[in-house]
N, C-alpha and C. Protein backbone atom coordinates (compact mmCIF):
# COMPACT_ATOMS: atom_id res chain seq x y z
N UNK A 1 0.85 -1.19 0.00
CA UNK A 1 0.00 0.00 0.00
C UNK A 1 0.89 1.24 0.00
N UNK A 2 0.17 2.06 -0.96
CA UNK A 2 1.52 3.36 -1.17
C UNK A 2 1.05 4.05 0.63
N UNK A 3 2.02 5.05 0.34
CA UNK A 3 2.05 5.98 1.61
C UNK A 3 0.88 6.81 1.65
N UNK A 4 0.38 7.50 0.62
CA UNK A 4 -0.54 7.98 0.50
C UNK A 4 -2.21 7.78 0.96
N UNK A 5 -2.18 6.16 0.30
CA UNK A 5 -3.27 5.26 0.73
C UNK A 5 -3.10 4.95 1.94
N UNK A 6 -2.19 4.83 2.56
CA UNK A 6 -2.10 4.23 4.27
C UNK A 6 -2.00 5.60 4.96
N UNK A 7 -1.90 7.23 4.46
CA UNK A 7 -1.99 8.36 5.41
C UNK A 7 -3.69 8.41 5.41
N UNK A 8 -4.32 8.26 4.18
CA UNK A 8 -5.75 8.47 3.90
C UNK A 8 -6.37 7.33 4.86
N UNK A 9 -5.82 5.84 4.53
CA UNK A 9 -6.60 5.35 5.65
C UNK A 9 -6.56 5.77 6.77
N UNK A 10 -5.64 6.25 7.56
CA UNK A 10 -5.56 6.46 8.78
C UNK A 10 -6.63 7.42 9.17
N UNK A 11 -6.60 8.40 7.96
CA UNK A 11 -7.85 9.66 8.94
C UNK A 11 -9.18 8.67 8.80
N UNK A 12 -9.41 8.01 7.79
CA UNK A 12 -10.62 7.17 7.19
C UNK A 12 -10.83 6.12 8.72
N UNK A 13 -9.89 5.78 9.37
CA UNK A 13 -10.18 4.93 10.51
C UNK A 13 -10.57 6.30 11.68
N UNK A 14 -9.36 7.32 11.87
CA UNK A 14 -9.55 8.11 12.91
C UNK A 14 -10.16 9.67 12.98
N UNK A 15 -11.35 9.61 11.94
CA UNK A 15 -12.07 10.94 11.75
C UNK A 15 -12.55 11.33 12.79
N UNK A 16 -13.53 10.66 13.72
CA UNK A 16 -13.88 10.70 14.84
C UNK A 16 -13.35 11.67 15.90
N UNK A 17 -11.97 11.14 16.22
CA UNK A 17 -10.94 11.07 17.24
C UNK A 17 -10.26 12.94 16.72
N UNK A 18 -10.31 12.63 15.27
CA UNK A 18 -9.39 13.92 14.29
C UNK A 18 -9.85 15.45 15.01
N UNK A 19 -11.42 14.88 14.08
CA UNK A 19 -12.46 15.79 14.50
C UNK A 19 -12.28 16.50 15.42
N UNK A 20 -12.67 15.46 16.94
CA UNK A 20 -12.98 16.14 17.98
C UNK A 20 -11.58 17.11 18.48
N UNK A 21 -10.68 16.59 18.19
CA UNK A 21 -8.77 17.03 18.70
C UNK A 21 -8.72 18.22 18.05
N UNK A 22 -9.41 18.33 16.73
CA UNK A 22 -8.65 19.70 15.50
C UNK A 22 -10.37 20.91 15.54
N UNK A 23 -11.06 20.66 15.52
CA UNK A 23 -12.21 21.32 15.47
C UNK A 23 -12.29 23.04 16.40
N UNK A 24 -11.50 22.82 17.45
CA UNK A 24 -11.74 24.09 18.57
C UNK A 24 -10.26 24.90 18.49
N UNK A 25 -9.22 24.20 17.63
CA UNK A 25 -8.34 24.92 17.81
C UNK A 25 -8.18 26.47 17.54
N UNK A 26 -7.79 26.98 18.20
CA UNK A 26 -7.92 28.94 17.82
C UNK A 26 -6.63 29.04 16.74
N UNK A 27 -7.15 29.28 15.51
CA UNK A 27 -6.39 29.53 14.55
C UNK A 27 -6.65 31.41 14.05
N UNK A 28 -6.84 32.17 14.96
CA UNK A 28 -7.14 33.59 14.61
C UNK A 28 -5.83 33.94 14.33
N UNK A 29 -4.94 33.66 14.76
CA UNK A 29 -3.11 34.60 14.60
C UNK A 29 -2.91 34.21 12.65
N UNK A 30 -3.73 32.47 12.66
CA UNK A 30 -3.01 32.63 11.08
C UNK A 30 -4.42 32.96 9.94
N UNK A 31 -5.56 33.11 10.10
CA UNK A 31 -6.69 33.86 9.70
C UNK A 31 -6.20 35.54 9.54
N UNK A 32 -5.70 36.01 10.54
CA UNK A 32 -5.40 37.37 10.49
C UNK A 32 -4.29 37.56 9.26
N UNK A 33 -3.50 36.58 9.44
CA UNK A 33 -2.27 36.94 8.18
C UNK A 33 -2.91 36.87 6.75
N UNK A 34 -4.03 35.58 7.24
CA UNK A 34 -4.40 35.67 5.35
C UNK A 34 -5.69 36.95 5.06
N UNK A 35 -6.30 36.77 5.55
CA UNK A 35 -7.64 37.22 5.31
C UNK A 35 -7.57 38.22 4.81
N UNK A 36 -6.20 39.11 5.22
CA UNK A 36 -6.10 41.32 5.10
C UNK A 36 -6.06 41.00 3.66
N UNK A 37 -5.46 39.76 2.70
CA UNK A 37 -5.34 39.82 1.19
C UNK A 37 -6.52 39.57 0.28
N UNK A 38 -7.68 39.11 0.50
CA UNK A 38 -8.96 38.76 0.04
C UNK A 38 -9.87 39.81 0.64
N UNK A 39 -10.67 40.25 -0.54
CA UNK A 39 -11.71 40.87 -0.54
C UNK A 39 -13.26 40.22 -0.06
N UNK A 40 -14.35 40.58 0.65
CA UNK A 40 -15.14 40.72 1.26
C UNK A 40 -16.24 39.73 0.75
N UNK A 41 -16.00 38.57 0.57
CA UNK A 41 -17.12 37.92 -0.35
C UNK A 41 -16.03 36.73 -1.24
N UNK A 42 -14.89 36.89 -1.46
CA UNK A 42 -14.04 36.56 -2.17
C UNK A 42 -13.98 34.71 -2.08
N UNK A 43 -14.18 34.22 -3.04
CA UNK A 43 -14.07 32.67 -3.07
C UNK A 43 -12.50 31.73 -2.74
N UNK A 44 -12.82 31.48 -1.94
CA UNK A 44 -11.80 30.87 -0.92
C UNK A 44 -11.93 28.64 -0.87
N UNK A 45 -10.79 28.38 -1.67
CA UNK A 45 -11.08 26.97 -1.60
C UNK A 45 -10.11 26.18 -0.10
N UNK A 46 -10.35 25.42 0.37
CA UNK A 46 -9.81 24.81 1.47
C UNK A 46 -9.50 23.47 1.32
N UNK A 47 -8.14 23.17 1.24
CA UNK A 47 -7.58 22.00 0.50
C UNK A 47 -7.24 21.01 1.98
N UNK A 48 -7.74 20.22 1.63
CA UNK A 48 -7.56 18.85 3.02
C UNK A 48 -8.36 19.77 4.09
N UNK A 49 -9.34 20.07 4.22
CA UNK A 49 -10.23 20.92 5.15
C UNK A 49 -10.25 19.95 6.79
N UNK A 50 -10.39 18.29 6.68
CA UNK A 50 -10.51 17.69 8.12
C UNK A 50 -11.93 18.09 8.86
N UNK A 51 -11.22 18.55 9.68
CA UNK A 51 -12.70 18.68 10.38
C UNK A 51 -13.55 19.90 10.50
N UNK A 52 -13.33 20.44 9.20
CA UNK A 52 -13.97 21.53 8.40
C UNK A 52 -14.22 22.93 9.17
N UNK A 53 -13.09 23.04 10.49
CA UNK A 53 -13.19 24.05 11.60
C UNK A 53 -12.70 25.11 10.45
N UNK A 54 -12.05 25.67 9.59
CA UNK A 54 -11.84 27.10 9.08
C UNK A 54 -12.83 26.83 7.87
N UNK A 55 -13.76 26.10 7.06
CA UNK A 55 -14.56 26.08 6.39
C UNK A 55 -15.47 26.98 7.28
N UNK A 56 -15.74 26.26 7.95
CA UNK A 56 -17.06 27.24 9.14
C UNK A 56 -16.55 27.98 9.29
N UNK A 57 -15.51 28.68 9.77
CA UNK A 57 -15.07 29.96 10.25
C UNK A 57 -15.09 31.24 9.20
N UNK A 58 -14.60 30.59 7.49
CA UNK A 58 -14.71 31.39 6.64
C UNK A 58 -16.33 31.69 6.02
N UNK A 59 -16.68 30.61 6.22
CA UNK A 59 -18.81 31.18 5.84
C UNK A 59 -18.87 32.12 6.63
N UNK A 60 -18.62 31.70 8.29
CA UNK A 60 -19.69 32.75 8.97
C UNK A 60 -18.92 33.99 9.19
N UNK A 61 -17.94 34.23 8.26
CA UNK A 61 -17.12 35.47 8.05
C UNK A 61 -17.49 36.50 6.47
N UNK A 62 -18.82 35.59 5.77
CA UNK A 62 -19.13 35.99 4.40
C UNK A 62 -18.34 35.17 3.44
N UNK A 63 -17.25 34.86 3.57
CA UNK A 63 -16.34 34.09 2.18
C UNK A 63 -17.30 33.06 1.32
N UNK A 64 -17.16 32.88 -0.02
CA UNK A 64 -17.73 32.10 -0.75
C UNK A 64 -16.70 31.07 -0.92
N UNK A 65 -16.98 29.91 -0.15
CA UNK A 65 -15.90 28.79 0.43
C UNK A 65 -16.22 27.14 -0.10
N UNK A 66 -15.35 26.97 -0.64
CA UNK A 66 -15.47 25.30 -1.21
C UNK A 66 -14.52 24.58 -0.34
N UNK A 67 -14.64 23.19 -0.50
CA UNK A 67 -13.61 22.18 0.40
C UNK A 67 -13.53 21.16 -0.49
N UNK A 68 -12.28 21.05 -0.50
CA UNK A 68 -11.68 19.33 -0.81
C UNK A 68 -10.87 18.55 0.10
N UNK A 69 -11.19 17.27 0.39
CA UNK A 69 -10.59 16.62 0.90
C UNK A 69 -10.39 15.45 -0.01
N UNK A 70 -9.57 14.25 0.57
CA UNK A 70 -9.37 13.07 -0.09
C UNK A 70 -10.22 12.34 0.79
N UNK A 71 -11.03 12.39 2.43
CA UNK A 71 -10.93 11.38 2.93
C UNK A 71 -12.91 11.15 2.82
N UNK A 72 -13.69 10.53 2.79
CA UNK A 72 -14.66 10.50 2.39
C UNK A 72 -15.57 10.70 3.75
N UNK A 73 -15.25 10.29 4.73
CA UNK A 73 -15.52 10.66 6.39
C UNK A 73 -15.46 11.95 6.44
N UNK A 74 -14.12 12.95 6.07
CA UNK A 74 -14.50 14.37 6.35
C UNK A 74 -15.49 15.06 5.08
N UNK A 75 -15.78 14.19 4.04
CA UNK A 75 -16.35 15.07 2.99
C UNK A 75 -18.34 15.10 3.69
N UNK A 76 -18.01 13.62 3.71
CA UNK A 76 -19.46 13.52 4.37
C UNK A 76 -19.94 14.58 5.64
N UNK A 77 -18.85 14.34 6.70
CA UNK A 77 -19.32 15.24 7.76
C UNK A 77 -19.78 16.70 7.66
N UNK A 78 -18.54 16.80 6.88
CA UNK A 78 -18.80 18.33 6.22
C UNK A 78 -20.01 18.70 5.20
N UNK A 79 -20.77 17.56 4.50
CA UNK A 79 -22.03 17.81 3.77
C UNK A 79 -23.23 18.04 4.72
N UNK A 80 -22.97 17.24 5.69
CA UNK A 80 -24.28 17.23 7.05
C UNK A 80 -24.15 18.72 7.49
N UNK A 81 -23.11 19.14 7.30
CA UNK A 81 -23.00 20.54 8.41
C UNK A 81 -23.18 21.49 6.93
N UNK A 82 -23.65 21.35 5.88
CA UNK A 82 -24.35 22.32 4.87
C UNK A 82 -23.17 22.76 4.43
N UNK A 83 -21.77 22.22 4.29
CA UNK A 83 -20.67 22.99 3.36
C UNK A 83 -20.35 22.57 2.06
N UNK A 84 -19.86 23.33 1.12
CA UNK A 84 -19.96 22.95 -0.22
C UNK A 84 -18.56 22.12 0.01
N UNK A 85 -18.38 21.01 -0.09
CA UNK A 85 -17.44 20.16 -0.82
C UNK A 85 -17.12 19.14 -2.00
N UNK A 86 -16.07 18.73 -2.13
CA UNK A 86 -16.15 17.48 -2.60
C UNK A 86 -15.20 16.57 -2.38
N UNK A 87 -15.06 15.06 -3.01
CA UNK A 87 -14.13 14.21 -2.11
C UNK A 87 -12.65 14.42 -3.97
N UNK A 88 -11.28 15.41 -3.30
CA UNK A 88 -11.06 15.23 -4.22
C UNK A 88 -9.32 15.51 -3.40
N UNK A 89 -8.27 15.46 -4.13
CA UNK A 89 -7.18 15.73 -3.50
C UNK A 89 -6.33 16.48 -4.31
N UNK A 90 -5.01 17.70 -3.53
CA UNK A 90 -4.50 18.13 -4.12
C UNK A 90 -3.51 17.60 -5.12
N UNK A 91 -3.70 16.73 -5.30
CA UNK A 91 -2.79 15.88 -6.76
C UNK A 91 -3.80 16.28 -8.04
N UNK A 92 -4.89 16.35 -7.66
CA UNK A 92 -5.96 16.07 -8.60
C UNK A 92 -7.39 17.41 -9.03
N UNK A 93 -6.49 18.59 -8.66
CA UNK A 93 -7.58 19.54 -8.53
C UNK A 93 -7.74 19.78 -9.93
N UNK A 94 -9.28 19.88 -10.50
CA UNK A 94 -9.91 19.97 -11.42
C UNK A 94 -9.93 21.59 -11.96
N UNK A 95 -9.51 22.46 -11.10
CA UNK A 95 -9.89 23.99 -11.03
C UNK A 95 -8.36 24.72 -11.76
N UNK A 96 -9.23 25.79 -12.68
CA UNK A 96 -8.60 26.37 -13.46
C UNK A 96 -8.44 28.09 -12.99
N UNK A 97 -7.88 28.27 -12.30
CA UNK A 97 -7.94 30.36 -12.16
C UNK A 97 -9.51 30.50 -11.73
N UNK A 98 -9.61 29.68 -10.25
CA UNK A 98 -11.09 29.29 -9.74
C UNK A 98 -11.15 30.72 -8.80
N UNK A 99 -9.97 30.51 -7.97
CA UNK A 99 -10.20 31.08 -6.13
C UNK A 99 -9.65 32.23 -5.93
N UNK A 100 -10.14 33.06 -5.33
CA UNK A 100 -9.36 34.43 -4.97
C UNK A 100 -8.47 33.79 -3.90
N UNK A 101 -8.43 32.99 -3.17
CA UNK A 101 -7.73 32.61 -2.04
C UNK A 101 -7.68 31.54 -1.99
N UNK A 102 -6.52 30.18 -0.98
CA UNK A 102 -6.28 28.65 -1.26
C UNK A 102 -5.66 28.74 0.14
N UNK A 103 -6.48 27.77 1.41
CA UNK A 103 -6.13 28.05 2.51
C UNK A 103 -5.71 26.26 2.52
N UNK A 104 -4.53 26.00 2.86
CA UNK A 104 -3.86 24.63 3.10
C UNK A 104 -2.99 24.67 4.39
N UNK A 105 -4.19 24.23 5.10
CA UNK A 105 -3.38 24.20 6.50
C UNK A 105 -3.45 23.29 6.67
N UNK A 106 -1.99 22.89 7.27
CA UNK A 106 -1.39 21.26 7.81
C UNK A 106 -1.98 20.13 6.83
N UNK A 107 -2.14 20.25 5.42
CA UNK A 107 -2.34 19.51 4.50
C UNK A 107 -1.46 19.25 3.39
N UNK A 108 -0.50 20.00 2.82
CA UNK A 108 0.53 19.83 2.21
C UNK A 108 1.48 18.39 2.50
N UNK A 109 1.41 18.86 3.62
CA UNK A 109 2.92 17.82 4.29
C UNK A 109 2.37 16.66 4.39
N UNK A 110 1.25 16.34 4.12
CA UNK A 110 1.33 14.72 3.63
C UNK A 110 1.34 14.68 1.90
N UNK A 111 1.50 15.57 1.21
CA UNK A 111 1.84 15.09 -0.25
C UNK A 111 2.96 14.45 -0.56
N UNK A 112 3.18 13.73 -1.22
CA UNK A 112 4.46 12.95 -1.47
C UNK A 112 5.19 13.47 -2.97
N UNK A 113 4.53 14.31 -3.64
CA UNK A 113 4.61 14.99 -4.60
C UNK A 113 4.49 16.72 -4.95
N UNK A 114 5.36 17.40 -3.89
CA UNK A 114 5.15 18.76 -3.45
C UNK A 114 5.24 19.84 -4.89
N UNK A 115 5.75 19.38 -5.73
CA UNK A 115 6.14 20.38 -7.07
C UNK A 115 4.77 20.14 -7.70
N UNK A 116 4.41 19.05 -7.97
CA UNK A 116 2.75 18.93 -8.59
C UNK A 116 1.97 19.51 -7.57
N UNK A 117 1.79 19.38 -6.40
CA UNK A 117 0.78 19.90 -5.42
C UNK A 117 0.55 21.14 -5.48
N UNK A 118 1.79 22.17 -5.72
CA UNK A 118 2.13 23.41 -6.04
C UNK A 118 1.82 23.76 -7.02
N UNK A 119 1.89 23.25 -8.24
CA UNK A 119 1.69 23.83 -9.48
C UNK A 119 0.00 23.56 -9.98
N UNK A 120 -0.71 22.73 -8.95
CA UNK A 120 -2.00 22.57 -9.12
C UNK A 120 -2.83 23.60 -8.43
N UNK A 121 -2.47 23.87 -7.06
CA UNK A 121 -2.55 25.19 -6.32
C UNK A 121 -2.76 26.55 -7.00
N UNK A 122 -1.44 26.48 -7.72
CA UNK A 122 -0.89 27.70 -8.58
C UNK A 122 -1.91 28.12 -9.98
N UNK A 123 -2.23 26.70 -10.53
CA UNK A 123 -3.66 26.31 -11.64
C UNK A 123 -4.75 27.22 -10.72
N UNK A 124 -5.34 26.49 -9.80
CA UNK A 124 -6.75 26.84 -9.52
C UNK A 124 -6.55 28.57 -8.89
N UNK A 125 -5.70 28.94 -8.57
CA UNK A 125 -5.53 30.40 -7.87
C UNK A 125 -5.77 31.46 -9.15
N UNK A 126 -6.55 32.56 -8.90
CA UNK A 126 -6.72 33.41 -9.91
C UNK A 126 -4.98 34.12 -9.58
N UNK A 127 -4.99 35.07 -10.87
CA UNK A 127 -3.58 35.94 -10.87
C UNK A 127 -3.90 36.88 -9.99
N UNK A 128 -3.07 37.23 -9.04
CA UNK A 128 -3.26 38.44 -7.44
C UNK A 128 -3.87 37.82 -6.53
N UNK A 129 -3.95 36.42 -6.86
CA UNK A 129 -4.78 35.47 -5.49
C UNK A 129 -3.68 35.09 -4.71
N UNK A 130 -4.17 34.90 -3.46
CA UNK A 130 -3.00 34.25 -2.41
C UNK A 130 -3.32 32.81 -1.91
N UNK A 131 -2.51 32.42 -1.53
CA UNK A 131 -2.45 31.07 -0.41
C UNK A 131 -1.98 31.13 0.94
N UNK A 132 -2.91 30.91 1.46
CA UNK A 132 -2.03 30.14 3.31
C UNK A 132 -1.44 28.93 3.83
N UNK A 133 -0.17 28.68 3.56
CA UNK A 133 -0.37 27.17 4.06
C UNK A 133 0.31 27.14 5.28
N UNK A 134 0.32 25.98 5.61
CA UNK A 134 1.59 25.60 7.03
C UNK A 134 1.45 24.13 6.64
N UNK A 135 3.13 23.76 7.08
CA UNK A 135 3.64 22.71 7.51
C UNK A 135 4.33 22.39 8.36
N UNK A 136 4.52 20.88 8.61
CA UNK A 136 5.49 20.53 10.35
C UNK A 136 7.43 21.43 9.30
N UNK A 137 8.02 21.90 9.82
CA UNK A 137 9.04 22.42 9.93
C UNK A 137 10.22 21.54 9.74
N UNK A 138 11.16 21.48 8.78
CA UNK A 138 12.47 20.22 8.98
C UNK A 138 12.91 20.24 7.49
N UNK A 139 13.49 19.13 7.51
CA UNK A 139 13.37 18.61 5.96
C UNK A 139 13.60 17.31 6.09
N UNK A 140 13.18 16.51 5.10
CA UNK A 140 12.76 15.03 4.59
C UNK A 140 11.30 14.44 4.88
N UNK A 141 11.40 13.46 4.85
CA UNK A 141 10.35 13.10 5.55
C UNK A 141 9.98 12.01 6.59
N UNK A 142 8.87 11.10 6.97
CA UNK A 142 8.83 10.71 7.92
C UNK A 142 6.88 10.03 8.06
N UNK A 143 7.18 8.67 8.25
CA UNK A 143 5.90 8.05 8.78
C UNK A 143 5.61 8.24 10.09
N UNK A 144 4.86 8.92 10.47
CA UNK A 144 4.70 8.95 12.10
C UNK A 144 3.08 8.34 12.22
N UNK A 145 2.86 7.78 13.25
CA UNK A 145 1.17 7.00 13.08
C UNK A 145 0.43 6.71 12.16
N UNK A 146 0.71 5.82 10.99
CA UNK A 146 0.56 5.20 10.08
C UNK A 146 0.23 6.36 8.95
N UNK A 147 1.15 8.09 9.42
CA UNK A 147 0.41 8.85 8.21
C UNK A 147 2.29 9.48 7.73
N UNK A 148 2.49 9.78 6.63
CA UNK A 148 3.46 9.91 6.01
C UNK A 148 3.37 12.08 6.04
N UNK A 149 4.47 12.61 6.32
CA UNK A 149 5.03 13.86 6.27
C UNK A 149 5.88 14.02 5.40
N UNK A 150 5.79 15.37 4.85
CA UNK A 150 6.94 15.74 4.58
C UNK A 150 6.82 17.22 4.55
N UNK A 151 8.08 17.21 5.49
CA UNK A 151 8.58 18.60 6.14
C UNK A 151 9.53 19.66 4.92
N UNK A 152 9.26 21.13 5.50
CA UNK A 152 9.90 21.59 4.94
C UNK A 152 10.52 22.96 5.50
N UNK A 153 11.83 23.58 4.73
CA UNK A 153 12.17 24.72 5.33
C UNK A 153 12.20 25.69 4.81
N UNK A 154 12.48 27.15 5.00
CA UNK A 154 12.38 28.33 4.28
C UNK A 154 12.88 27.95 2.83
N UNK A 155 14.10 27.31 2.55
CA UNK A 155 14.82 26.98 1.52
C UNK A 155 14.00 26.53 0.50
N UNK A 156 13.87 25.59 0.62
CA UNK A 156 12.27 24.25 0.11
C UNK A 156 11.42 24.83 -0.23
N UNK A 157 10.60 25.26 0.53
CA UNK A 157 9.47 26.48 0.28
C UNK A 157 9.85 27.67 -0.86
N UNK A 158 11.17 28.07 -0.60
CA UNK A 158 11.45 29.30 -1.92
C UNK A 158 11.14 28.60 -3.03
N UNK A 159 12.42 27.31 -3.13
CA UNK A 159 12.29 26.53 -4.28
C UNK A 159 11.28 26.39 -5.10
N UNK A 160 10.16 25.83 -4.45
CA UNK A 160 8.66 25.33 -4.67
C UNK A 160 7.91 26.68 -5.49
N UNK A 161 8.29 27.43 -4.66
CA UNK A 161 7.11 28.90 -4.74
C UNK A 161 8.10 29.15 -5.86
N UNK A 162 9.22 29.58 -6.61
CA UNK A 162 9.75 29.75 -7.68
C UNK A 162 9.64 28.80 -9.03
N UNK A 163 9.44 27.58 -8.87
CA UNK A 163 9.01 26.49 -10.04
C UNK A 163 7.32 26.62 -9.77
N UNK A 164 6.73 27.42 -9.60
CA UNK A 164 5.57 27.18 -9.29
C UNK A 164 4.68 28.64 -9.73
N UNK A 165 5.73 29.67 -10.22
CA UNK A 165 5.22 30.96 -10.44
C UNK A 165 4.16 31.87 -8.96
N UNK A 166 4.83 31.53 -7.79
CA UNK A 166 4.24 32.17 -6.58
C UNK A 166 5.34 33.24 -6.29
N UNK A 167 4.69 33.98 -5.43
CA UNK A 167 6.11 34.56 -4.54
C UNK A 167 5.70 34.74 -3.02
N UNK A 168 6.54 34.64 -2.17
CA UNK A 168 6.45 34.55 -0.97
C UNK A 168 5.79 36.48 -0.32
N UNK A 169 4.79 36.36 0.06
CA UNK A 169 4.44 37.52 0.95
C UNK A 169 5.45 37.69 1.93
N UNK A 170 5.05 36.24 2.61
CA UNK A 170 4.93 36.26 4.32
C UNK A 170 5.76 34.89 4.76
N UNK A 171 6.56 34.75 5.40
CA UNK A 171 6.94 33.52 5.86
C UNK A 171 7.25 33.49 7.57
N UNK A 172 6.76 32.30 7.66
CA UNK A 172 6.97 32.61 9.93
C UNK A 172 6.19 31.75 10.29
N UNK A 173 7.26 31.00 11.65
CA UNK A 173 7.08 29.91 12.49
C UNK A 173 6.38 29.95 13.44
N UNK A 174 5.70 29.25 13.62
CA UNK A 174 4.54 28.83 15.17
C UNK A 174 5.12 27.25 15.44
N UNK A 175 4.22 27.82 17.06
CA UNK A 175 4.50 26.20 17.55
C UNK A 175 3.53 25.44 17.24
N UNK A 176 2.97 24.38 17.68
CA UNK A 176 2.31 23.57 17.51
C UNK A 176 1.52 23.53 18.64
N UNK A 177 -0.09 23.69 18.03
CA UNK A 177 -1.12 24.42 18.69
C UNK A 177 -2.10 23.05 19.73
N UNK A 178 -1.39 22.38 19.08
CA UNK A 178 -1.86 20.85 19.89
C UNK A 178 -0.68 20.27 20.98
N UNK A 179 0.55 21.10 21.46
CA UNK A 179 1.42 21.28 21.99
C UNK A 179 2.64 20.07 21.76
N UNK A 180 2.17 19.20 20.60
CA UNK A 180 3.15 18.17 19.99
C UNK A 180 4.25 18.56 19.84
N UNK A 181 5.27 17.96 20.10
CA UNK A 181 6.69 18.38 19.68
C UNK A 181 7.70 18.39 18.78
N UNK A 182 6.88 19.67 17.88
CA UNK A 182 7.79 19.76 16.08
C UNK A 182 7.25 21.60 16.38
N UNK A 183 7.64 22.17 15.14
CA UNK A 183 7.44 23.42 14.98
C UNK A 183 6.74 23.46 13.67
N UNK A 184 6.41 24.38 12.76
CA UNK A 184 5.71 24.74 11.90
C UNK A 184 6.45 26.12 11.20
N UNK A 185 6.21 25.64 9.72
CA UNK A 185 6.32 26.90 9.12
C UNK A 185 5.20 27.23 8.38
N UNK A 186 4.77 28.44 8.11
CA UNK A 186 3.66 28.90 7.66
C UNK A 186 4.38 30.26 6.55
N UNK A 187 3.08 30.54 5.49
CA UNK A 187 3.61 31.29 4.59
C UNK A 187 2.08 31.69 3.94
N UNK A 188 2.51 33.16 3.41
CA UNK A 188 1.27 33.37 2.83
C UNK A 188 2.00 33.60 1.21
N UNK A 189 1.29 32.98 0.31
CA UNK A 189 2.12 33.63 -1.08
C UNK A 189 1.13 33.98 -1.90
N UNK A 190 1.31 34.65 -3.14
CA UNK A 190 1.04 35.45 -3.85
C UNK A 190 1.03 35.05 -5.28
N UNK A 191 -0.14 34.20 -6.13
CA UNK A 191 0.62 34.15 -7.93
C UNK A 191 0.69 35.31 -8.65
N UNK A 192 2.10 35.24 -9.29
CA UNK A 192 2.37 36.79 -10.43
C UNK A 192 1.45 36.46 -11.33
């Protein structure tokens, strides 16, 4: 079983558990960094959404907000709670110069294919649209509880955002809001 299929099963066994752990976290410090770049209504897609806590946060803020996930547990949950999704993954986004905005939090770093993930991102983002993402902080990667990472650093990140036609706004580290012990880098970027 690739890595991919055994990170997906894992949320597919532990949505439940995901849910309840990721749902309340206060993510206002990295909402504030993105949000000042999108306009008032502005269509905002949410890539690996989980337990669809900044989907909700961006409706009941006005945003016109879509979700993709890969895992069919969070697509469902998220249909019961009235959000537009679908079950689809960033390898595979269908969207062409869709979104004023592309919020990927703590979803990247399980791609195993970061230059395609990027350049699909880079596809669906209108031109002057931004992205938010974060990832665990390092470099290489790493199976930790049957789900596969891969970390990255300022370096990595330039790289990416340069084969990818982005440019970096914003770049800056947080800890880890579930008090686990790794760090995070986060970035807001920009397509020319």
């Amino acid at each position: 079983m690739s890595v991919s299929c055994k990170t997906k099963q894992y949320y597919s066994t532990n949505y439940k558990e995901y849910i309840s752990t990721t749902q309340n976290i206060d993510m206002t410090d990295h909402y504030r960094r993105f949000l000042p770049y999108l306009s008032q209504g502005a269509k905002i897609l949410d890539i690996g959404f989980g337990s669809g806590r900044d989907l909700l946060y961006f409706v009941s803020k006005g945003y016109n907000v879509w979700g993709v996930d890969n895992v069919s547990e969070f697509v469902e949950k998220a249909k019961e709670n009235g959000l537009n999704v679908e079950l689809c993954d960033f390898h595979n986004l269908p969207y062409i110069e869709t979104f004023d905005g592309i919020w990927a939090c703590a979803s990247l770093l399980h791609s195993n294919n970061l230059p395609l993930a990027f350049d699909n991102l880079n596809k669906a983002l209108k031109v002057g649209g931004h992205i938010y993402l974060s990832m665990k902080y390092g470099n290489g990667t790493n199976i930790e509880n049957g789900r596969f990472y891969q970390y990255i650093d300022e370096e990595k990140l330039k790289e990416l955002c340069k084969n990818s036609n982005l440019s970096i706004v914003e770049i800056y580290n947080s800890e880890d809001l579930l008090k686990r012990n790794n760090g995070w880098i986060n970035a807001v970027l920009r397509k020319i």
